[in-house]
Protein backbone atom coordinates (compact mmCIF):
# COMPACT_ATOMS: atom_id res chain seq x y z
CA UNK A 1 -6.76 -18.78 23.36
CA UNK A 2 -5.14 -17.46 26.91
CA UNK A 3 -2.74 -20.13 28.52
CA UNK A 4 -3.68 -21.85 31.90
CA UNK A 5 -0.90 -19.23 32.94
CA UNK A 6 -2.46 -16.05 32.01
CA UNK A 7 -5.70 -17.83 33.79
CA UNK A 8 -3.97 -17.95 37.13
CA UNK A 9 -2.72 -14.54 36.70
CA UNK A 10 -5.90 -13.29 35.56
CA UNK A 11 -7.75 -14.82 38.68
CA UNK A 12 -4.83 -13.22 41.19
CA UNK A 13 -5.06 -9.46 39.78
CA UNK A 14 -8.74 -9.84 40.06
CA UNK A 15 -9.26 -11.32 43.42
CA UNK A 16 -6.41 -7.99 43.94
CA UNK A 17 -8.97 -5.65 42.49
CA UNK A 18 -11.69 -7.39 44.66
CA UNK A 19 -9.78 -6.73 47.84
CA UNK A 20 -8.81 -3.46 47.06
CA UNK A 21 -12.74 -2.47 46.95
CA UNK A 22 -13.24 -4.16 50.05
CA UNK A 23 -10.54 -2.19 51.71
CA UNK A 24 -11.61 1.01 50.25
CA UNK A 25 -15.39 0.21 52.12
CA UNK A 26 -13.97 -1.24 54.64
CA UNK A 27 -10.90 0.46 56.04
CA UNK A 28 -10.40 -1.59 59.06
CA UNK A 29 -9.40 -4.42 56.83
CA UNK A 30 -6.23 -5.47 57.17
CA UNK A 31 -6.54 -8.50 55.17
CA UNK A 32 -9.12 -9.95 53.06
CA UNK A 33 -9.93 -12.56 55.12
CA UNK A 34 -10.98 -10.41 57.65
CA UNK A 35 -13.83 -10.10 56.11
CA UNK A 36 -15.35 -13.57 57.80
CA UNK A 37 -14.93 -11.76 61.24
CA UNK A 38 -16.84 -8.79 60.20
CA UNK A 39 -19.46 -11.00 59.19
CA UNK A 40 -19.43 -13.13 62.10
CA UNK A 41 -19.93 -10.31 64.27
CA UNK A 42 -22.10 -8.68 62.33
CA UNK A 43 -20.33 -5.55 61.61
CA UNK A 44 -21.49 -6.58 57.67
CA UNK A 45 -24.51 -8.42 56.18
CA UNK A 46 -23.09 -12.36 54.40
CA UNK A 47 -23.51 -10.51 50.99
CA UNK A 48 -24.20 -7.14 49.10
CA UNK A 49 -22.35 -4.98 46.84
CA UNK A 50 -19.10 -3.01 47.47
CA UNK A 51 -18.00 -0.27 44.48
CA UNK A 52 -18.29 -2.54 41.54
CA UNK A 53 -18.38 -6.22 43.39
CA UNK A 54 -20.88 -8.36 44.81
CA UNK A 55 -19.59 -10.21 47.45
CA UNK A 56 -21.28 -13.36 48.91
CA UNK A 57 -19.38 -14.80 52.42
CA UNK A 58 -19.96 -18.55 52.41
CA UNK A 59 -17.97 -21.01 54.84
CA UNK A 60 -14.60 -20.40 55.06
CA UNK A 61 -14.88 -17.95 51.68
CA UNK A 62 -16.48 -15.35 50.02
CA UNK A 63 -17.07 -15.07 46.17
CA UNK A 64 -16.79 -11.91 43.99
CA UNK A 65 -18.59 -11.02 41.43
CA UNK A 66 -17.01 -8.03 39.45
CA UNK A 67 -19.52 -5.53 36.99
CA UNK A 68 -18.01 -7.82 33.73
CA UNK A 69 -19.82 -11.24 35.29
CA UNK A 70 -16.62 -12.42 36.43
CA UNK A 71 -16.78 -14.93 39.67
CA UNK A 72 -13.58 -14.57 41.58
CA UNK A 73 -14.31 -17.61 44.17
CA UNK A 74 -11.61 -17.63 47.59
CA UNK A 75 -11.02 -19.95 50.80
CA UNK A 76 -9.57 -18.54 53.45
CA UNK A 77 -6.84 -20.80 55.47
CA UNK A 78 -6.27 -20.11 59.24
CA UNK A 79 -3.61 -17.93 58.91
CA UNK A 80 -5.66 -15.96 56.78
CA UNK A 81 -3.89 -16.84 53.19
CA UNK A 82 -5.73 -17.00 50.25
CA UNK A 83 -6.31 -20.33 48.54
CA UNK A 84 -8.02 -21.30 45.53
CA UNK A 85 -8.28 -24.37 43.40
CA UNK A 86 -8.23 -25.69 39.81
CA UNK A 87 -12.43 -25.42 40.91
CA UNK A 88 -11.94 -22.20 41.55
CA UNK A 89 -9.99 -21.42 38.40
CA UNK A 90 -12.72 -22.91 36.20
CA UNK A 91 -15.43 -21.00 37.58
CA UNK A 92 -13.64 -17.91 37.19
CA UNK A 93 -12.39 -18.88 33.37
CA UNK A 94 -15.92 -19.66 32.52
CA UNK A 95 -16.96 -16.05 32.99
CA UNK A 96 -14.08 -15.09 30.79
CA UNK A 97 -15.25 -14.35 26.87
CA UNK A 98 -11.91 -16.17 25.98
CA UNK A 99 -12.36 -19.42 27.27
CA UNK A 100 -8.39 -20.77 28.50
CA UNK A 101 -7.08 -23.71 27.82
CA UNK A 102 -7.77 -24.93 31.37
CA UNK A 103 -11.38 -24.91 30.64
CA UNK A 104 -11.05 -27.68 27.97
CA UNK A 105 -9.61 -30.30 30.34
């Protein structure tokens, strides 16, 4: 059974992985949250797939979706940073085929 630990560092290396696609298709991204301003101006459609992601924009976020079924879920604050949630954690632990501790709270 993984550890609320590995969860976290599970969810970080794959939202990584996730925005390493996206900057491979995109190379004008500096940051992953720049991908909100390349939807907002259109430069992008709100969803579609990039390498071995589907990506969704929603809000102030966009979710992943890697080739495994994984859901990598992110908020973007105003600076930019990356910010997810115990929510966020869950959703991406349920995809996992070892369920983490955090899952049984």
């Amino acid at each position: 059974m993984a550890t609320a630990r590995d969860l976290v560092i599970g969810y970080v290396d794959a939202l990584s992985s996730a925005g390493e696609a996206m900057r491979a298709a995109f190379p004008s991204l500096e940051r992953l949250a720049d991908v909100l301003g390349l939807v907002r101006s259109h430069r992008i459609s709100r969803s579609g797939e990039i390498g071995t992601y589907s990506y969704s924009v929603h809000g102030a976020g966009c979710l992943f979706i890697n080739q495994e079924g994984s859901e990598i879920d992110v908020d973007f604050a105003a600076d930019g940073a990356e910010i997810f949630d115990l929510w966020r954690l869950r959703l991406y632990g349920q995809c996992l085929p070892e369920k983490p501790l955090l899952n049984r709270v």
